[in-house]
C-alpha atoms as a PDB file:
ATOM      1  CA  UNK A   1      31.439  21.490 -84.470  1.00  0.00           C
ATOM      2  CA  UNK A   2      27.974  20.391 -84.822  1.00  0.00           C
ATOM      3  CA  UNK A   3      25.749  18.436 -81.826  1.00  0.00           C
ATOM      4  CA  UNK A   4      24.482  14.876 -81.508  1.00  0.00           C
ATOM      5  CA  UNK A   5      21.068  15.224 -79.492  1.00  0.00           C
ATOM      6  CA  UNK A   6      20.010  12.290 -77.887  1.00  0.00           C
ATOM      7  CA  UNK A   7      16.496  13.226 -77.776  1.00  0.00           C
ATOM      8  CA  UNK A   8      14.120  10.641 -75.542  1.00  0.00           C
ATOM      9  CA  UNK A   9      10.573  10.401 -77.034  1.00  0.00           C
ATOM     10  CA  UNK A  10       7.163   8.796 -75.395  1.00  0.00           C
ATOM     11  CA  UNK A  11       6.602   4.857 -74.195  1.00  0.00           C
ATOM     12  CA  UNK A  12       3.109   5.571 -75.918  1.00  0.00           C
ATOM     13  CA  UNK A  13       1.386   8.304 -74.446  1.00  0.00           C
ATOM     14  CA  UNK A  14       2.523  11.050 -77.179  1.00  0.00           C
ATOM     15  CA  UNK A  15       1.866  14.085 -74.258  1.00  0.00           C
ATOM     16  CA  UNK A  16       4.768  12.824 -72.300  1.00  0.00           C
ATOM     17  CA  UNK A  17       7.174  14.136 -74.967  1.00  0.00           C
ATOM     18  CA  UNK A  18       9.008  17.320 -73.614  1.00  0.00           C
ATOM     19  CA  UNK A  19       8.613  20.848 -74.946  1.00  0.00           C
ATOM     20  CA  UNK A  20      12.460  20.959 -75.540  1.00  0.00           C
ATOM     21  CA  UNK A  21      12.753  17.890 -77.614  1.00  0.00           C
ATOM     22  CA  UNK A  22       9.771  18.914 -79.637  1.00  0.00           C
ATOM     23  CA  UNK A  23      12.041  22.179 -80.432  1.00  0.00           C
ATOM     24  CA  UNK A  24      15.135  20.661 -81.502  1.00  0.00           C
ATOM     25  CA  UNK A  25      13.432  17.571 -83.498  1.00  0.00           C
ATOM     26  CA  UNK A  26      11.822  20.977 -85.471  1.00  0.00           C
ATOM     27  CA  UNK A  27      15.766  23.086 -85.639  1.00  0.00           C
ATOM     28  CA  UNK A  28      18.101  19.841 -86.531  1.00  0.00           C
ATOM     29  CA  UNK A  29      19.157  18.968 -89.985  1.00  0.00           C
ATOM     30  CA  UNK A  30      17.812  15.215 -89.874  1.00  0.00           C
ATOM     31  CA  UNK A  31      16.497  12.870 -87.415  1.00  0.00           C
ATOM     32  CA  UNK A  32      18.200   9.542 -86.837  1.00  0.00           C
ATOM     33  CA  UNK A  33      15.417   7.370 -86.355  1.00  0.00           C
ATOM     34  CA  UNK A  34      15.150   3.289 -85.373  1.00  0.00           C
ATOM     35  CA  UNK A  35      11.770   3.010 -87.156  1.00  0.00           C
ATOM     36  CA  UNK A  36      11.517   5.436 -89.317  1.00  0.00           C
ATOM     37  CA  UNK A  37       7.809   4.599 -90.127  1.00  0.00           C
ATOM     38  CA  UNK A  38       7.036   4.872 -86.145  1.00  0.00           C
ATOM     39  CA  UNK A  39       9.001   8.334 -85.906  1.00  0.00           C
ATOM     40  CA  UNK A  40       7.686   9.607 -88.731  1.00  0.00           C
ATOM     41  CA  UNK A  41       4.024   8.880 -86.998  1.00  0.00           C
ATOM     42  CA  UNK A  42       5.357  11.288 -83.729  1.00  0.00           C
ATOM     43  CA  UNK A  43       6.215  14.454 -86.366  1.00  0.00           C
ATOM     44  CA  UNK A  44       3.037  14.212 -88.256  1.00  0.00           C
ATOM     45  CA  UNK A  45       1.353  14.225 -84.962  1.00  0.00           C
ATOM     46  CA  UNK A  46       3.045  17.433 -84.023  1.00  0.00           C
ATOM     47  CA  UNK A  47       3.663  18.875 -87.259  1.00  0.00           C
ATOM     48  CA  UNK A  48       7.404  18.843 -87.311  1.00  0.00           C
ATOM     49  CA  UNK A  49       9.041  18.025 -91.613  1.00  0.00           C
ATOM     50  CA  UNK A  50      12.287  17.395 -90.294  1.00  0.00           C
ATOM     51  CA  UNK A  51      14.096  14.902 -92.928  1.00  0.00           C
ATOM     52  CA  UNK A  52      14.341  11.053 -91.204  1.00  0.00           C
ATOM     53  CA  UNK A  53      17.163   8.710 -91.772  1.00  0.00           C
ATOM     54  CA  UNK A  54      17.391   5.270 -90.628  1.00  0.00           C
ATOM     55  CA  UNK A  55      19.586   4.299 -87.887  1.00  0.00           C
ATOM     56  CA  UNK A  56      18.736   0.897 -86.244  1.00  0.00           C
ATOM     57  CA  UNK A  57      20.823  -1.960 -84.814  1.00  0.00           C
ATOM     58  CA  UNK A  58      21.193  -3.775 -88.206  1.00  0.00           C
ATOM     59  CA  UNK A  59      22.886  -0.510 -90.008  1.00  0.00           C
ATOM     60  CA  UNK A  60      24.755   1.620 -87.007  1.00  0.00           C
ATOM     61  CA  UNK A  61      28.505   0.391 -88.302  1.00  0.00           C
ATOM     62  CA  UNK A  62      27.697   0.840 -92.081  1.00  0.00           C
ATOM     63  CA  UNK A  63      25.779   4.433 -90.957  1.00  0.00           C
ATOM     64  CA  UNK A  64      28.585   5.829 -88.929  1.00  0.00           C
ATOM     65  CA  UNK A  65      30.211   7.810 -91.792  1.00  0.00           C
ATOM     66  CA  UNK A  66      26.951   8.881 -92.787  1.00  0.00           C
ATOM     67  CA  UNK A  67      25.958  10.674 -89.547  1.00  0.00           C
ATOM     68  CA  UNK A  68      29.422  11.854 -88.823  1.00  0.00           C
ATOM     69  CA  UNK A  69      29.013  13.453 -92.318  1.00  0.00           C
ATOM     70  CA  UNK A  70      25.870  14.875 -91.079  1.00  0.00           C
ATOM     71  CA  UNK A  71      27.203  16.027 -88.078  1.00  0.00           C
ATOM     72  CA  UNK A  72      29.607  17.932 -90.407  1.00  0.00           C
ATOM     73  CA  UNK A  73      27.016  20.076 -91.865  1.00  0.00           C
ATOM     74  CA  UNK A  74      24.735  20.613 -88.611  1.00  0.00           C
ATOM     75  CA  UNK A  75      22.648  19.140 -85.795  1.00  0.00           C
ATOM     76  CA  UNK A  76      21.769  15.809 -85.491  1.00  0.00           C
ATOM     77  CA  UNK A  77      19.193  14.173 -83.477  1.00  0.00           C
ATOM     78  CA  UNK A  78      19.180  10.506 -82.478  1.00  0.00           C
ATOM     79  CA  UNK A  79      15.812   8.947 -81.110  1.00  0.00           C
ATOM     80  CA  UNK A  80      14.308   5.494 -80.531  1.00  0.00           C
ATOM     81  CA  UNK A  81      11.441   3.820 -81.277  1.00  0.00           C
ATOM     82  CA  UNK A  82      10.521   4.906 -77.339  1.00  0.00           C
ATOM     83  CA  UNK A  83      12.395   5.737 -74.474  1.00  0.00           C
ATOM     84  CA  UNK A  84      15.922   6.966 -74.339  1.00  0.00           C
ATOM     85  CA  UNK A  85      18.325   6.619 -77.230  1.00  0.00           C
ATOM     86  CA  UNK A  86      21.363   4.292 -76.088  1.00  0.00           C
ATOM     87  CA  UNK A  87      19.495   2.547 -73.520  1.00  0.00           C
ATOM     88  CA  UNK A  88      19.510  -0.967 -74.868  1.00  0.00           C
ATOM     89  CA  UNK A  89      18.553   0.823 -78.305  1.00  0.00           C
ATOM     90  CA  UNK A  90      20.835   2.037 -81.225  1.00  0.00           C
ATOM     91  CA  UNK A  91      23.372   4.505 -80.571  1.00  0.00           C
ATOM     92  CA  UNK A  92      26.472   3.473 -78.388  1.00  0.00           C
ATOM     93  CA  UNK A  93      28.457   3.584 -81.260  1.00  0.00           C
ATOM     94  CA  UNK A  94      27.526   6.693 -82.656  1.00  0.00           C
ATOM     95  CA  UNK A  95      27.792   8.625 -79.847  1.00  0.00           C
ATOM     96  CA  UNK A  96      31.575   7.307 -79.056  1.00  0.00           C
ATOM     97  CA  UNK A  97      32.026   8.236 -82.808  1.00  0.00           C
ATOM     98  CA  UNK A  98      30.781  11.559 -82.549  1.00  0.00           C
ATOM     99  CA  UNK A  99      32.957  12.536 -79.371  1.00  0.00           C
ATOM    100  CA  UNK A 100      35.920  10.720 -81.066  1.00  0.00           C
ATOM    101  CA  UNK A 101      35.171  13.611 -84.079  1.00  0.00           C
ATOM    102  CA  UNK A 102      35.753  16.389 -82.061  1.00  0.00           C
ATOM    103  CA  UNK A 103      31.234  16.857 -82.095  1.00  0.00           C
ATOM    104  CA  UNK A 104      29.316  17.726 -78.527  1.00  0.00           C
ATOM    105  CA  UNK A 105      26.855  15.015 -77.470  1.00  0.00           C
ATOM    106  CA  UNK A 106      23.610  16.347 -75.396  1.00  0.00           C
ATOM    107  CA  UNK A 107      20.844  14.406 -74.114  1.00  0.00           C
ATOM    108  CA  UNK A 108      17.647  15.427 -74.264  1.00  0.00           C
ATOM    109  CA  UNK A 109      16.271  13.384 -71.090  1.00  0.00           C
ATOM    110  CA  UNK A 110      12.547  12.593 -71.310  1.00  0.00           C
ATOM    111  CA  UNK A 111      10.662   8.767 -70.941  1.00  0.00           C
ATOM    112  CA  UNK A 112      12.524   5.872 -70.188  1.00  0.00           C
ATOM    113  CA  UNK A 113      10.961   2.299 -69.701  1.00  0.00           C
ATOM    114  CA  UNK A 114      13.828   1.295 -66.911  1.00  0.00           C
ATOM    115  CA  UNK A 115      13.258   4.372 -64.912  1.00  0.00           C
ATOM    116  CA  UNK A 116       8.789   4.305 -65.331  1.00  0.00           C
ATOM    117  CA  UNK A 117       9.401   0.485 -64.397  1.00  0.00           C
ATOM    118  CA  UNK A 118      11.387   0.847 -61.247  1.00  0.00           C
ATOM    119  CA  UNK A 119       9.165   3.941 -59.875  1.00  0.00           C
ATOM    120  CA  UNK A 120       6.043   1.687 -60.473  1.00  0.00           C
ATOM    121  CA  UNK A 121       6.994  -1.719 -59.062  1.00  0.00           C
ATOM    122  CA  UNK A 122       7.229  -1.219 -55.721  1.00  0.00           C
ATOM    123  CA  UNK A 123      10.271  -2.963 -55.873  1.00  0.00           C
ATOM    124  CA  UNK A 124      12.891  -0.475 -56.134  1.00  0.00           C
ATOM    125  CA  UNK A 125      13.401   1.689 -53.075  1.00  0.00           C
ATOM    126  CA  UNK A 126      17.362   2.679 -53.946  1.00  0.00           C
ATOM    127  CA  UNK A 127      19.912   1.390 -56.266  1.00  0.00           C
ATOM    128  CA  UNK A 128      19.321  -1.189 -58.748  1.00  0.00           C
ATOM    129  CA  UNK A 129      21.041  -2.898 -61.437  1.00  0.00           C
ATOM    130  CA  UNK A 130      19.750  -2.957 -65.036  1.00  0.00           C
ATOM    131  CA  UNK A 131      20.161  -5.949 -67.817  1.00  0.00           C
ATOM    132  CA  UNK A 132      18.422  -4.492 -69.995  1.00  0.00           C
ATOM    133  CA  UNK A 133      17.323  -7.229 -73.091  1.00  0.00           C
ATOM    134  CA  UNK A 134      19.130 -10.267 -71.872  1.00  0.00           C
ATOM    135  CA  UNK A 135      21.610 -12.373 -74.297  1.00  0.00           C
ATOM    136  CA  UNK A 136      20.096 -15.172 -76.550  1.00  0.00           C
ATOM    137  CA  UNK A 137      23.122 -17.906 -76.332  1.00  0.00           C
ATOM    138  CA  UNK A 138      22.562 -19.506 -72.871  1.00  0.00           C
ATOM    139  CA  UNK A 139      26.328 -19.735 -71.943  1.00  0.00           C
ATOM    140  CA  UNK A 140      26.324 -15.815 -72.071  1.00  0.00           C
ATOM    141  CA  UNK A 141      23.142 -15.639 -70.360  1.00  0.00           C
ATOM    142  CA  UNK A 142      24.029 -17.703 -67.570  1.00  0.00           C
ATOM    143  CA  UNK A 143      27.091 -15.295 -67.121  1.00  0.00           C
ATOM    144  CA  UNK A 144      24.967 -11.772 -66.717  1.00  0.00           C
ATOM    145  CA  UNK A 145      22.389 -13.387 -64.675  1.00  0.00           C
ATOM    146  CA  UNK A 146      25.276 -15.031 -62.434  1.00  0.00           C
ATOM    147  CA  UNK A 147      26.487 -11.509 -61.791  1.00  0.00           C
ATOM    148  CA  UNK A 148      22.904 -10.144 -61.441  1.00  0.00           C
ATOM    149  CA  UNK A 149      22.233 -12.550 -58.640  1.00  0.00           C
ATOM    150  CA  UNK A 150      25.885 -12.253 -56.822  1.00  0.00           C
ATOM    151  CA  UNK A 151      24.738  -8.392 -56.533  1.00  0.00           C
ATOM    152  CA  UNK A 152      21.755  -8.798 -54.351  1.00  0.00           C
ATOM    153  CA  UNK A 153      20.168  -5.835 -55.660  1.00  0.00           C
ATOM    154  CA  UNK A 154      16.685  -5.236 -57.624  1.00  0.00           C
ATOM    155  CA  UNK A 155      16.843  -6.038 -61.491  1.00  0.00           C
ATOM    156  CA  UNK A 156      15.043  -4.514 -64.324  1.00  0.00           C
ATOM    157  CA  UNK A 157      15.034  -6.612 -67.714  1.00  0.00           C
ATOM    158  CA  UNK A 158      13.517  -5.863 -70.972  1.00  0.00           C
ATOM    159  CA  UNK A 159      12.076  -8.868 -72.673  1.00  0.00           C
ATOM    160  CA  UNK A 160       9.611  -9.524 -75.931  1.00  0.00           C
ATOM    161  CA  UNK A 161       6.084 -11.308 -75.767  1.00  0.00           C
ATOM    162  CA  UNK A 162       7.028 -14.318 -76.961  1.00  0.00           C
ATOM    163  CA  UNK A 163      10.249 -14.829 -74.220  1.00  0.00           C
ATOM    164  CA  UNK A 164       8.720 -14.036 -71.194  1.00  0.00           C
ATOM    165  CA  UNK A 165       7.786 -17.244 -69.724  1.00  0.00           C
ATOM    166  CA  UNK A 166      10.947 -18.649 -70.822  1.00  0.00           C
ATOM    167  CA  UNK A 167      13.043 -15.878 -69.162  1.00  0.00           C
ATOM    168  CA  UNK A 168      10.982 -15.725 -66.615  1.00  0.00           C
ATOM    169  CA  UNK A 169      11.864 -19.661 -65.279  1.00  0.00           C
ATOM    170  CA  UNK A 170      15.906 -18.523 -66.070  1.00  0.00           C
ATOM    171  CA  UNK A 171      15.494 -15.904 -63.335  1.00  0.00           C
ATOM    172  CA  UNK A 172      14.212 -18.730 -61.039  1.00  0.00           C
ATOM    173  CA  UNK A 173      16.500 -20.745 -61.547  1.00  0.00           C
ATOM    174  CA  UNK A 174      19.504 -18.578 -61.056  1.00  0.00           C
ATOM    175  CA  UNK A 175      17.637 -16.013 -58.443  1.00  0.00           C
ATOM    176  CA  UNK A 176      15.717 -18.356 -56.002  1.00  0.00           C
ATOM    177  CA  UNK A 177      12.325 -17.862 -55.762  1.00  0.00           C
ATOM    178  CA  UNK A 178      12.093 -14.032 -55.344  1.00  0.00           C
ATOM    179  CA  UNK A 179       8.733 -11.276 -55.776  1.00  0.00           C
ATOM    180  CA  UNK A 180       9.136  -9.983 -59.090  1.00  0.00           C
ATOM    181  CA  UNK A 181       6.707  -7.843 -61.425  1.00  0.00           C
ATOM    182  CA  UNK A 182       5.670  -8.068 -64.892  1.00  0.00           C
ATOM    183  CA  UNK A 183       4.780  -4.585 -66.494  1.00  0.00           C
ATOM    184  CA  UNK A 184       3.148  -4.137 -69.325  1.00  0.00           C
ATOM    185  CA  UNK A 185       2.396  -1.178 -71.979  1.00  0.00           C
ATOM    186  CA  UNK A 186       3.982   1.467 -69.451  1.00  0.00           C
ATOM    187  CA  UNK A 187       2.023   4.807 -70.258  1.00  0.00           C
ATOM    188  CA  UNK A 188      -0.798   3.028 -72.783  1.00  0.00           C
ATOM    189  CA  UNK A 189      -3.966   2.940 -72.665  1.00  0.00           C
ATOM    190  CA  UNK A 190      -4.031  -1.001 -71.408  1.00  0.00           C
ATOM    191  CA  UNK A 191      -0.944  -0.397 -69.233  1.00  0.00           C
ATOM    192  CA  UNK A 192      -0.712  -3.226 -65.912  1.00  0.00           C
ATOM    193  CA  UNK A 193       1.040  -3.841 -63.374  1.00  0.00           C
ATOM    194  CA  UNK A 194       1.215  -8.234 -61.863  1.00  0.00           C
ATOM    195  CA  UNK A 195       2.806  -9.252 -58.881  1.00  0.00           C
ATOM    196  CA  UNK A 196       3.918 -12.721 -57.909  1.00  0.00           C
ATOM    197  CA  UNK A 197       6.527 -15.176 -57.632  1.00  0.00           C
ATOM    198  CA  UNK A 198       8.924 -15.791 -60.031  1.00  0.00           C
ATOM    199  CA  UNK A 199       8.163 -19.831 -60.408  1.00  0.00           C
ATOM    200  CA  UNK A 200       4.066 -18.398 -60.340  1.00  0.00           C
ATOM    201  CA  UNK A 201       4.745 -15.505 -62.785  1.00  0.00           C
ATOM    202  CA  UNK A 202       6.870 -18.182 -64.931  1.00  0.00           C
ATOM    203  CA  UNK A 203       3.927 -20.734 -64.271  1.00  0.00           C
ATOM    204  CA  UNK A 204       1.395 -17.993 -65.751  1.00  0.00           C
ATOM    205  CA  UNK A 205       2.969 -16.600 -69.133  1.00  0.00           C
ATOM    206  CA  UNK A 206       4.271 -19.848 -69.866  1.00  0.00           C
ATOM    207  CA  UNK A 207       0.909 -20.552 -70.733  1.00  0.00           C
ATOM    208  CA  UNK A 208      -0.170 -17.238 -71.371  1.00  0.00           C
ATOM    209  CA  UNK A 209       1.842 -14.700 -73.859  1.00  0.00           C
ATOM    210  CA  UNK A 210       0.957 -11.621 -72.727  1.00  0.00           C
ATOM    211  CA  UNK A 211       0.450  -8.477 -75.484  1.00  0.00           C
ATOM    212  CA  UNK A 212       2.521  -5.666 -75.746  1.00  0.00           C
ATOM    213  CA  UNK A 213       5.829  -3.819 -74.538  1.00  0.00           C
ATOM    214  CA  UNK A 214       7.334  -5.825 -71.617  1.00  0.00           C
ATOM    215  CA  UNK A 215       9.159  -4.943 -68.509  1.00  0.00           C
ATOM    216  CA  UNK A 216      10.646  -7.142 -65.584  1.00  0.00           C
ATOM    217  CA  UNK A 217      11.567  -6.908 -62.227  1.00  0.00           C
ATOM    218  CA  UNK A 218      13.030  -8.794 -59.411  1.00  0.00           C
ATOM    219  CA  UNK A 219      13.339  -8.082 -55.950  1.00  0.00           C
ATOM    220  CA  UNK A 220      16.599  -7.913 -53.865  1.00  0.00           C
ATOM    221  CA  UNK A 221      17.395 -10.424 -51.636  1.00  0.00           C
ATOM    222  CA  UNK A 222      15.840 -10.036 -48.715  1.00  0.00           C
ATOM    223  CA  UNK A 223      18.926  -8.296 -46.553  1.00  0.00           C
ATOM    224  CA  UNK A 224      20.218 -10.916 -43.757  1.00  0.00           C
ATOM    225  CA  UNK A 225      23.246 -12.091 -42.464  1.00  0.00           C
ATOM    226  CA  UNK A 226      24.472 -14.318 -45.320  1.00  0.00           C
ATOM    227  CA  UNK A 227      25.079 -17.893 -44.022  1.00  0.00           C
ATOM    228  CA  UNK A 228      27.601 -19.945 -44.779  1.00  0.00           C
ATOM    229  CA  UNK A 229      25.441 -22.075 -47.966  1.00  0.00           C
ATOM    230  CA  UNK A 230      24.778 -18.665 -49.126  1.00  0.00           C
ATOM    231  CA  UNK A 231      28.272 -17.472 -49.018  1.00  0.00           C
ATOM    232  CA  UNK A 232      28.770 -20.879 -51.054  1.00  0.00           C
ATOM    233  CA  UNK A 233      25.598 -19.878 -53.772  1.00  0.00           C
ATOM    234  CA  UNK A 234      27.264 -16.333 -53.954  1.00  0.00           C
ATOM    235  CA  UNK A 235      30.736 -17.412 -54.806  1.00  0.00           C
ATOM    236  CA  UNK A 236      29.423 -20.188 -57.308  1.00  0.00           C
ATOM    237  CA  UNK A 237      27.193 -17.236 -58.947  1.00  0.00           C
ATOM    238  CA  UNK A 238      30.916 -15.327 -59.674  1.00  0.00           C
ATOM    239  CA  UNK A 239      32.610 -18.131 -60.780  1.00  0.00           C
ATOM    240  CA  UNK A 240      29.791 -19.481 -63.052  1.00  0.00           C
ATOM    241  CA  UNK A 241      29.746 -15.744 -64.730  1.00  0.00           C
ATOM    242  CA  UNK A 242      33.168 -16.579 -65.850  1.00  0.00           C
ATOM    243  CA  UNK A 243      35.007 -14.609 -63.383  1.00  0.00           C
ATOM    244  CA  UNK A 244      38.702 -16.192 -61.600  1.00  0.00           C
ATOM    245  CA  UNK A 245      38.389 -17.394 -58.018  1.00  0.00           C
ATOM    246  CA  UNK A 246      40.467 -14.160 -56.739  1.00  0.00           C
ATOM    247  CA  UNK A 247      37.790 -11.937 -58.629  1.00  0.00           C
ATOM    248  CA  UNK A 248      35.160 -14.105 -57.482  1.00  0.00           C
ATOM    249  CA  UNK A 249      36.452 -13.938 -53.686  1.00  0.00           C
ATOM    250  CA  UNK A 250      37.238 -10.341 -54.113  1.00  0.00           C
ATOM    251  CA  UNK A 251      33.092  -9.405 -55.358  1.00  0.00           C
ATOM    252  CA  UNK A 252      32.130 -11.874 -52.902  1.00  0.00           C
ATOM    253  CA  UNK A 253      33.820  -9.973 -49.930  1.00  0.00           C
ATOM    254  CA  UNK A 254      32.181  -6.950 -50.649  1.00  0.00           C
ATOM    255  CA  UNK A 255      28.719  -8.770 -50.978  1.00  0.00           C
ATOM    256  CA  UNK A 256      28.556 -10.811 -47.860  1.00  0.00           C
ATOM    257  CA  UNK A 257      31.227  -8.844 -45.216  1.00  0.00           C
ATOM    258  CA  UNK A 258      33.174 -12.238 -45.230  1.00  0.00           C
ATOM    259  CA  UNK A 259      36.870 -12.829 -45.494  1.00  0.00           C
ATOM    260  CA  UNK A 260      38.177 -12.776 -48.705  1.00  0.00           C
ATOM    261  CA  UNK A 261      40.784 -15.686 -47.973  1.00  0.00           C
ATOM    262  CA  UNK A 262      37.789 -17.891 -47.117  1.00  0.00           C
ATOM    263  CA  UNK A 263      36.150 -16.952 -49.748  1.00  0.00           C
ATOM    264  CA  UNK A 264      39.290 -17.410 -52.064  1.00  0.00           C
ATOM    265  CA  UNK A 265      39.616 -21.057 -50.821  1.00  0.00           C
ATOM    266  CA  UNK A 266      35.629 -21.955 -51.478  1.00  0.00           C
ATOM    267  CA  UNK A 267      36.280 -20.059 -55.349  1.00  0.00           C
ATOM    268  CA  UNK A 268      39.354 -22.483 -56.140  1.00  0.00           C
ATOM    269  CA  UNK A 269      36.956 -25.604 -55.520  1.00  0.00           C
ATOM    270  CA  UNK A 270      34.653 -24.563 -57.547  1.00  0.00           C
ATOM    271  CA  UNK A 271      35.048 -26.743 -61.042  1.00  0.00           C
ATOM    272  CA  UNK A 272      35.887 -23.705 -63.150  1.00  0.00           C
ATOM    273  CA  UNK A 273      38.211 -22.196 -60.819  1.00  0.00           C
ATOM    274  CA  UNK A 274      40.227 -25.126 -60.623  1.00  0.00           C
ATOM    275  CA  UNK A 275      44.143 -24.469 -61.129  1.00  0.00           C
ATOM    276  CA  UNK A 276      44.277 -20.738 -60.202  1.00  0.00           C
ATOM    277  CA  UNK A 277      46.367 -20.485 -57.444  1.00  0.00           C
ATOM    278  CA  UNK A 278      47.826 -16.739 -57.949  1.00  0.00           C
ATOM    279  CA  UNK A 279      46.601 -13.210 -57.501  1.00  0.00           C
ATOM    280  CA  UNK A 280      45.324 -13.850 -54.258  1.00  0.00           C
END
C-alpha cells in the first residue's frame, strides 16, 4: 500500500520549509493542495513539477475517492495553505479514509501557527488547550468557550481580520478579564507581537482591523484556591457548554479539588440542569 504524507509547509518565510518535505513533495505522485494557486507558488520557488490537485474544505467528501484512488497508484502528499495539514485545515477525513484503506499515514512535521504562537507569547509555560478557528453560530460558540474557560489553562485561537474584535469581546465575556496576545504574520516580514487585556485588546481592533494572518492567546487563570463564587462560575461554565450536572460536577472536581457531591448539588440548580437527578 501506498503513503499519505502529511507534509507541513512555511507560515511565510519559504526557508523554514524542511529538507525532507522538499524531497517527498519532488518523489510523490501528486500533491493535495488547499490553494492550489498558493502551493503551486512554493514548487516554482524550489523547482519541484509535481502534479497539484485540489483538496480544500469545500471538496474533501466529494475528493475522497479520488485520493484513495491515488493512493492506489502511489504516494500522496497532503499540505495546507501554511502550517500543518489537519490542524484546523483540510484533511481529517482523508486521513481516517486512508487508514480505513489499509494505506500508512506519515507526517512530515515542520511550521505550525499553534505551536510558533504559544513559544512566542509568553503565555504558555506548559500545557495548553487549542480551539483552533472558533464556531460561527453563537449557541455552539458559547459551548467550546464554556469548556475553554472551565479548564483554566492557556488558549490559542485562530481567527480572520475581520472577527477579531468581535471574538475578542466573546473571550471577555466568558473568560474574565485575562492578559491575552494578539499575533500577527508569524514568520513575515511585518510579523508582531501586542499585549493587553482582553476588554483593551477588544477595545483596540474593534476599531482597528488589523492586516494579515491572526493568532490569539489567553492566559490561564491565575492559579489560587478557587472560592466558593468561583466554584459557582466553573460549574455554570460546564453546564452552559451543554454538559449534565453529574458531568459538570464530575469536570468540576477535577478543576477546583472540591467535592463532587457539592458540586453535583450547585450543577442541578443551574437552569439547564434542572430535572437530572441520576448518575450521580
Amino acid at each position: 500500500m501506498s503513503t499519505l504524507y502529511l507534509v507541513a509547509t512555511p507560515l511565510g518565510n519559504l526557508e523554514d520549509i524542511t529538507l525532507r518535505a522538499l524531497r517527498l513533495l519532488r518523489e510523490v505522485r501528486v500533491i493535495a493542495a488547499e490553494d492550489t494557486r498558493r502551493t503551486r507558488q512554493l514548487l516554482t520557488h524550489f523547482g519541484i513539477a509535481t502534479p497539484l490537485l485540489s483538496y480544500h474544505a469545500h471538496n474533501e467528501h466529494r475528493r475522497r475517492q479520488t485520493m484513495l484512488a491515488a493512493l492506489d497508484r502511489g504516494d500522496v502528499a497532503l499540505v495546507s495553505d501554511a502550517g500543518s495539514p489537519g490542524i484546523s485545515d483540510p484533511g481529517f477525513d482523508l486521513v481516517n479514509a486512508a487508514w480505513s484503506a489499509g494505506h500508512v499515514v506519515s507526517p512530515v512535521p515542520g511550521p505550525s501557527a499553534m505551536i510558533a504562537a504559544a513559544s512566542m507569547s509568553g503565555l504558555v509555560p506548559g500545557g495548553f488547550v487549542a480551539l483552533g478557528f472558533l464556531p460561527r453560530q453563537t449557541s455552539e460558540r458559547n459551548t467550546v468557550l464554556g469548556r475553554a474557560a472551565a479548564a483554566r489553562l492557556p488558549l490559542i485561537i485562530y481567527e480572520a481580520p475581520t472577527r477579531v474584535g468581535s471574538t475578542l469581546w466573546d473571550l471577555h465575556r466568558r473568560l474574565g478579564d485575562r492578559q491575552a496576545a494578539i499575533l500577527r504574520e508569524l514568520t513575515k516580514i511585518h510579523e508582531e507581537r501586542i499585549t493587553d487585556t482582553l476588554s483593551n485588546l477588544a477595545t483596540r481592533f474593534e476599531r482597528e482591523e488589523p492586516r494579515g494572518e491572526i493568532v490569539i492567546v489567553v492566559d490561564a487563570v491565575v492559579d489560587h484556591p478557587v472560592s466558593d463564587d468561583e466554584a459557582i462560575g466553573i460549574v455554570a461554565d460546564l453546564v452552559g457548554s451543554g454538559l449534565s450536572p453529574s458531568q459538570a460536577a464530575r469536570e468540576a472536581s477535577a478543576i477546583c479539588g472540591r467535592p463532587r457531591s457539592e458540586l453535583y448539588d450547585l450543577a442541578r440548580q443551574m437552569p439547564s440542569g434542572l430535572g437530572d437527578s441520576t448518575d450521580q
